[in-house]
PDB file of N, CA and C in Angstrom:
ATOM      1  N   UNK A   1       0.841  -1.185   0.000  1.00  0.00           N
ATOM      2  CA  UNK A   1       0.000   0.000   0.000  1.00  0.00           C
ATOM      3  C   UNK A   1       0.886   1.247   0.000  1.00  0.00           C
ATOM      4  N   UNK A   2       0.836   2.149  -0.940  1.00  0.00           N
ATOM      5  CA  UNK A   2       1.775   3.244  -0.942  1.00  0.00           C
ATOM      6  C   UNK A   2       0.503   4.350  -0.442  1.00  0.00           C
ATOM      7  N   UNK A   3       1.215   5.212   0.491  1.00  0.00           N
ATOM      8  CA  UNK A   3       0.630   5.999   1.286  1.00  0.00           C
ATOM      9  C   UNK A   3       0.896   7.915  -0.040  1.00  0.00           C
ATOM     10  N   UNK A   4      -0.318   8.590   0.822  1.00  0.00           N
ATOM     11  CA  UNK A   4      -0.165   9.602  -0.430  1.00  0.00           C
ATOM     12  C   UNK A   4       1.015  10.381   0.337  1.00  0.00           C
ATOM     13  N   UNK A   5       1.488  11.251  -0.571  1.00  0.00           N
ATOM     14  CA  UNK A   5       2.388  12.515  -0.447  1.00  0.00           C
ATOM     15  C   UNK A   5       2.582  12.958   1.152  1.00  0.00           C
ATOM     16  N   UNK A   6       1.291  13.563   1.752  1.00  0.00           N
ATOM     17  CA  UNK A   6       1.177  14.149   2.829  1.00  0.00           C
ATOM     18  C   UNK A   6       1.343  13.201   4.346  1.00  0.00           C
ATOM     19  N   UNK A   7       0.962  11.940   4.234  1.00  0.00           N
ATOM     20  CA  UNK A   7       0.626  10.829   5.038  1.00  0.00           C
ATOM     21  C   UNK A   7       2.102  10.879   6.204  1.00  0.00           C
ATOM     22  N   UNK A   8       2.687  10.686   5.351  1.00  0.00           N
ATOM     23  CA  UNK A   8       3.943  10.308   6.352  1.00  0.00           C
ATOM     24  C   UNK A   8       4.656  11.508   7.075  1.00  0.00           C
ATOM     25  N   UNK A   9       4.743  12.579   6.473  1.00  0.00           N
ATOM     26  CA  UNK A   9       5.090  13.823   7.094  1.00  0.00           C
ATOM     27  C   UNK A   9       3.656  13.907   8.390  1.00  0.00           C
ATOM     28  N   UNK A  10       2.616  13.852   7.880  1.00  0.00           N
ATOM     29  CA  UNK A  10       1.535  13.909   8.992  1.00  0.00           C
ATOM     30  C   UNK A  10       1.873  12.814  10.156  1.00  0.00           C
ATOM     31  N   UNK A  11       1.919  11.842  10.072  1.00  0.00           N
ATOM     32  CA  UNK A  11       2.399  10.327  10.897  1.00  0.00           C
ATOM     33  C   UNK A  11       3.587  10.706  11.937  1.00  0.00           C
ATOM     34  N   UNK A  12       5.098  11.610  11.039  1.00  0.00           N
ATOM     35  CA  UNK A  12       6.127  11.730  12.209  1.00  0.00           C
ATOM     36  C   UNK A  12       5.500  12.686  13.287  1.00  0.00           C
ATOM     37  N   UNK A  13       5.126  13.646  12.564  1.00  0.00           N
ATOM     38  CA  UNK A  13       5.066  14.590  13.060  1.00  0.00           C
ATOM     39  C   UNK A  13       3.816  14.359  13.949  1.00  0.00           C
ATOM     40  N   UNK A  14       3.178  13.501  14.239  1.00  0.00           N
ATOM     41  CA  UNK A  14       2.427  13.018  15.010  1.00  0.00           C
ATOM     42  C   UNK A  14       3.175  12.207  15.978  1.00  0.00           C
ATOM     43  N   UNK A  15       4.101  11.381  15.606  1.00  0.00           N
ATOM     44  CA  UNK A  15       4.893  10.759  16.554  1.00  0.00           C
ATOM     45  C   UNK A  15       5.697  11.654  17.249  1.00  0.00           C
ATOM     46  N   UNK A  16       6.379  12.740  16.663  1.00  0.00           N
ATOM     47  CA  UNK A  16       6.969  13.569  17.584  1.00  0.00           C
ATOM     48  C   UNK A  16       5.873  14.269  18.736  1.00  0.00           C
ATOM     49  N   UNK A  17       5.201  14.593  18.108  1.00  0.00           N
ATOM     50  CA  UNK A  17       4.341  15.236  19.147  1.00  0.00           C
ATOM     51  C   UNK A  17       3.848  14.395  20.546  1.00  0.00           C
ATOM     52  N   UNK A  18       3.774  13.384  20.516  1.00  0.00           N
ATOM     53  CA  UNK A  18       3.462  12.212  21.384  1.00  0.00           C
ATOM     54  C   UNK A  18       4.698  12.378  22.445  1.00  0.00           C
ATOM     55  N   UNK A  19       5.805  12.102  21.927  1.00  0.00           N
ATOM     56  CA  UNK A  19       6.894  12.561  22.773  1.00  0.00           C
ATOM     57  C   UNK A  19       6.900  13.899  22.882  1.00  0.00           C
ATOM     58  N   UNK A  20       7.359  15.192  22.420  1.00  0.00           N
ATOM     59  CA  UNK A  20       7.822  16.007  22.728  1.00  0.00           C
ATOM     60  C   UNK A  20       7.206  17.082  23.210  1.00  0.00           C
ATOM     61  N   UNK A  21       5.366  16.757  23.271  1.00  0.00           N
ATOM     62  CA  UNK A  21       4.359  17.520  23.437  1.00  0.00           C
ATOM     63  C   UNK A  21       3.820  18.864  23.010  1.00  0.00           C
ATOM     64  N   UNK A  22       4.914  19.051  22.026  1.00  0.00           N
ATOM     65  CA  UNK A  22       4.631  20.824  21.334  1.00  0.00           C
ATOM     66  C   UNK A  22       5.132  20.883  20.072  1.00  0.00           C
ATOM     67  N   UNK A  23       3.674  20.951  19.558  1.00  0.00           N
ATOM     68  CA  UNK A  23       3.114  20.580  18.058  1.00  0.00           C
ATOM     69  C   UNK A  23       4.533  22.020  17.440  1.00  0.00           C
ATOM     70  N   UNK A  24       4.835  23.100  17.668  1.00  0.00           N
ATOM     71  CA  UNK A  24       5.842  23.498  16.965  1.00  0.00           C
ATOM     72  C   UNK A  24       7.119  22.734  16.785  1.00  0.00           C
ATOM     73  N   UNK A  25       7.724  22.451  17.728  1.00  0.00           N
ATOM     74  CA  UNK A  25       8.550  21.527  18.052  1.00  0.00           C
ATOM     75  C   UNK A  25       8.526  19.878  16.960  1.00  0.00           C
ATOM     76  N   UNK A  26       7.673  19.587  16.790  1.00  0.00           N
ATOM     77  CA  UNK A  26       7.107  18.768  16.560  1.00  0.00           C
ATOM     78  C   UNK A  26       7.457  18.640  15.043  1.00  0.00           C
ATOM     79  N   UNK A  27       6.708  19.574  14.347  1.00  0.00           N
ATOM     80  CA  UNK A  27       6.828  19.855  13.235  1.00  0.00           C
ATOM     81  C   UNK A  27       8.194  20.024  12.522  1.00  0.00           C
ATOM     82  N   UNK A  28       8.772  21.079  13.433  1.00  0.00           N
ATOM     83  CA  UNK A  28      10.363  21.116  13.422  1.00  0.00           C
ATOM     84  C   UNK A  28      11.026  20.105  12.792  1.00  0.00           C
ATOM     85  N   UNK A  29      10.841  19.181  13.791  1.00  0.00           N
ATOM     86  CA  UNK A  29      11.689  17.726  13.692  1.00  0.00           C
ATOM     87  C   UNK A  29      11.404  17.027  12.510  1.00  0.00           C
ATOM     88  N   UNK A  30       9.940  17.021  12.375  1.00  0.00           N
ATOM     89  CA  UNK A  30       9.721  16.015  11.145  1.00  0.00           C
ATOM     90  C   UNK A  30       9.908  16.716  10.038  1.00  0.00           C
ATOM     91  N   UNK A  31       9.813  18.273   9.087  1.00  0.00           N
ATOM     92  CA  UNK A  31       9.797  18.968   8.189  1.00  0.00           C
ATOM     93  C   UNK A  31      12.034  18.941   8.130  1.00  0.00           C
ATOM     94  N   UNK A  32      12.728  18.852   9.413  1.00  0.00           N
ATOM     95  CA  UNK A  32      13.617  19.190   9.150  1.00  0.00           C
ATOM     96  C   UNK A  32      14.326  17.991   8.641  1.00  0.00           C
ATOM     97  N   UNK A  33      15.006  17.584  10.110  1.00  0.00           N
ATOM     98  CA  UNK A  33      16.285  16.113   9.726  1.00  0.00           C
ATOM     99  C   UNK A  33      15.600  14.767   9.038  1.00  0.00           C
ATOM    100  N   UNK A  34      14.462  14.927   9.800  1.00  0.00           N
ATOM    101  CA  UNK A  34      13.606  13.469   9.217  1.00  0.00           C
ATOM    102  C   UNK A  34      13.201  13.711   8.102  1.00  0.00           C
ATOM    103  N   UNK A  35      12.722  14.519   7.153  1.00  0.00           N
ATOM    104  CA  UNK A  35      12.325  14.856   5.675  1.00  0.00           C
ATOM    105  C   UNK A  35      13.565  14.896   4.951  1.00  0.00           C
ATOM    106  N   UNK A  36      14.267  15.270   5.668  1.00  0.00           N
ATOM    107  CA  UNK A  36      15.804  14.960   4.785  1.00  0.00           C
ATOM    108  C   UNK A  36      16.174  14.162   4.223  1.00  0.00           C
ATOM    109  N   UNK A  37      16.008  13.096   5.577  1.00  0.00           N
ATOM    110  CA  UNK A  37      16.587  11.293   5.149  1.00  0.00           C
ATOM    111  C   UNK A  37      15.368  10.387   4.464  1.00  0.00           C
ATOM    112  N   UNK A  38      14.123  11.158   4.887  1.00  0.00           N
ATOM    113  CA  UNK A  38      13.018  10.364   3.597  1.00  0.00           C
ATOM    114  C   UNK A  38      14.093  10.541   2.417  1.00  0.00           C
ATOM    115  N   UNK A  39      13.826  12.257   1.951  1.00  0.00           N
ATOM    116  CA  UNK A  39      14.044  12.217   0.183  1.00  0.00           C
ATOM    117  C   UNK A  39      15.656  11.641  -0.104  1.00  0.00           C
ATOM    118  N   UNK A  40      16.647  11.577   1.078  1.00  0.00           N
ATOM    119  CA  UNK A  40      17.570  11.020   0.669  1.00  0.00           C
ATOM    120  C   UNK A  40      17.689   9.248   0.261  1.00  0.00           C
ATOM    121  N   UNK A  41      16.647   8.435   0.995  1.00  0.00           N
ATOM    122  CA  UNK A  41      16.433   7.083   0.823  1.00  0.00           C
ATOM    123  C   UNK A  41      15.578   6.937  -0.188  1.00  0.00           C
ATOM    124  N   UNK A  42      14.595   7.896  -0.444  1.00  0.00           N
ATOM    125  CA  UNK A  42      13.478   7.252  -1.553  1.00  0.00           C
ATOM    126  C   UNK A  42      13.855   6.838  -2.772  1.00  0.00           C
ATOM    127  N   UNK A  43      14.642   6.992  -3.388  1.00  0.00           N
ATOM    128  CA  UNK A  43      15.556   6.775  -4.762  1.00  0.00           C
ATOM    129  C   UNK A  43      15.572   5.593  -4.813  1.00  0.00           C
ATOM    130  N   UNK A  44      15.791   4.892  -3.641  1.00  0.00           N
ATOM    131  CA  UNK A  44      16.497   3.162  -3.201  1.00  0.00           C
ATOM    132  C   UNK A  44      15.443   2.760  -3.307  1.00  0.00           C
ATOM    133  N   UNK A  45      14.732   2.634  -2.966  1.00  0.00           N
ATOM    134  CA  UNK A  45      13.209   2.195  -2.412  1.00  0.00           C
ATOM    135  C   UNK A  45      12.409   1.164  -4.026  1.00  0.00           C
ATOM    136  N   UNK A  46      12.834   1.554  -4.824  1.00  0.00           N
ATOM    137  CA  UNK A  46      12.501   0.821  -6.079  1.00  0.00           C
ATOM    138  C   UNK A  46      13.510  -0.241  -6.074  1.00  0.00           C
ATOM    139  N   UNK A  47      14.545  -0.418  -5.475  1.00  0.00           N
ATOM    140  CA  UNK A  47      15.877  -1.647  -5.402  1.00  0.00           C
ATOM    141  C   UNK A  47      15.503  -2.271  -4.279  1.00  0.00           C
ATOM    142  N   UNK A  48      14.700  -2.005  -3.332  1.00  0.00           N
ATOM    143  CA  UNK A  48      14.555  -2.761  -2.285  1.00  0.00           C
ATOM    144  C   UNK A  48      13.726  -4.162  -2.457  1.00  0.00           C
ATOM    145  N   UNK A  49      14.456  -5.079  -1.928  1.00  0.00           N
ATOM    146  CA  UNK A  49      14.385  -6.487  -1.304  1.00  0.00           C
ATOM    147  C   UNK A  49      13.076  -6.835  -0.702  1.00  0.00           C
ATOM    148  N   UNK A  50      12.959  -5.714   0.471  1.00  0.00           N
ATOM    149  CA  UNK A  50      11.906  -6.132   1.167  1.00  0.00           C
ATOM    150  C   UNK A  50      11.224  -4.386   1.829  1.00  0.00           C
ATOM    151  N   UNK A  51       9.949  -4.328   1.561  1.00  0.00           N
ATOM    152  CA  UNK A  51       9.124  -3.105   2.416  1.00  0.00           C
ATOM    153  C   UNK A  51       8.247  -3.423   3.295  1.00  0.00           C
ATOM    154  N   UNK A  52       8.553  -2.720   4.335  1.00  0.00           N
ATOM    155  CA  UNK A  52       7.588  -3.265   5.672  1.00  0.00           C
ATOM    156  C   UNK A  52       7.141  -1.392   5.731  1.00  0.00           C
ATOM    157  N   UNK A  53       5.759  -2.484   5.196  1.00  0.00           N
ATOM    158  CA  UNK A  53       4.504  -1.855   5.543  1.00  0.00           C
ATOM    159  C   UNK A  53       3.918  -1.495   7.184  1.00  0.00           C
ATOM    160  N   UNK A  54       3.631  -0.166   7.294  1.00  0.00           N
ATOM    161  CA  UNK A  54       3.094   0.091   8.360  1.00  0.00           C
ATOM    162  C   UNK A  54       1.943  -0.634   8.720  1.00  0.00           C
ATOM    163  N   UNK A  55       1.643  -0.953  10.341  1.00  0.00           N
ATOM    164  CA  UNK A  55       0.856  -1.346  10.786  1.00  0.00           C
ATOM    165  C   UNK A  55       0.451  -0.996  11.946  1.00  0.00           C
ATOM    166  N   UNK A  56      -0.768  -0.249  11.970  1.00  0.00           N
ATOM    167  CA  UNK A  56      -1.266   0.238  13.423  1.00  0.00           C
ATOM    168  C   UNK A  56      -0.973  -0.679  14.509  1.00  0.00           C
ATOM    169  N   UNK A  57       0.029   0.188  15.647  1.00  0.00           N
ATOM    170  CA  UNK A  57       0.206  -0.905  16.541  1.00  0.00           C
ATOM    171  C   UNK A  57      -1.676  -0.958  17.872  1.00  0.00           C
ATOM    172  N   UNK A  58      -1.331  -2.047  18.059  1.00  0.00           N
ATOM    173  CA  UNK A  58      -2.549  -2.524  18.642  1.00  0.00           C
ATOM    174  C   UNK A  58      -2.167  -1.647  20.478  1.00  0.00           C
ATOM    175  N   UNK A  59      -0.890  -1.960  20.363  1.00  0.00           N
ATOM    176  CA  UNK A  59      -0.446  -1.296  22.363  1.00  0.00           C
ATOM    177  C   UNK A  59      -0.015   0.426  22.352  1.00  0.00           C
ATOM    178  N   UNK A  60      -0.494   0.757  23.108  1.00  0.00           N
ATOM    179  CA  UNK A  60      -0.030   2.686  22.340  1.00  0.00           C
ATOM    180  C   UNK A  60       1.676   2.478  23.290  1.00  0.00           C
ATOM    181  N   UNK A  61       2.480   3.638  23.076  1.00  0.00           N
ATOM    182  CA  UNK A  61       3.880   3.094  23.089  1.00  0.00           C
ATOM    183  C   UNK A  61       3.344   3.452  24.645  1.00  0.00           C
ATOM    184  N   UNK A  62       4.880   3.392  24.704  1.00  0.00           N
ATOM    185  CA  UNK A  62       5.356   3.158  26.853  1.00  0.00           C
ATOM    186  C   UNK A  62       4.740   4.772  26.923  1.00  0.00           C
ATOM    187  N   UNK A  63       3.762   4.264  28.341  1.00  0.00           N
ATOM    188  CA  UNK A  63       3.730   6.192  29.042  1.00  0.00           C
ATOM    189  C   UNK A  63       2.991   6.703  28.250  1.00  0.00           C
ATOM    190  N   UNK A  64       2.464   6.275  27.399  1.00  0.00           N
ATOM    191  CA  UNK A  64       1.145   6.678  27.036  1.00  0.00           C
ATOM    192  C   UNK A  64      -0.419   6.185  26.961  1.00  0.00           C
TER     193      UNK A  64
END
């Protein structure tokens, strides 16, 4: 299942927020270093072996 354009930037930046509790902050992180290393890996991603597909975890993480 390939997720659209927006999905995954929405997803970190949801995960950051979980930890770091401030949606600016938040955003930060995922628009900055982490959007980086998406567009730097996506190139590969057609050579890849194996893709693991996301899957809603069923347990919400620790402390939450």
């Amino acid at each position: 299942m390939e997720l659209d354009q927006h999905e995954p930037l929405r997803r970190l930046t949801a995960r950051h927020q979980r930890f770091d509790k401030d949606a600016a902050i938040a955003a930060w992180r995922a628009t900055g270093n982490d959007e980086s290393n998406a567009r730097l890996v996506a190139p590969g991603r057609q050579r890849s072996t194996l893709v693991i597909e996301h899957t809603p975890a069923a347990v919400p993480a620790p402390g939450h």
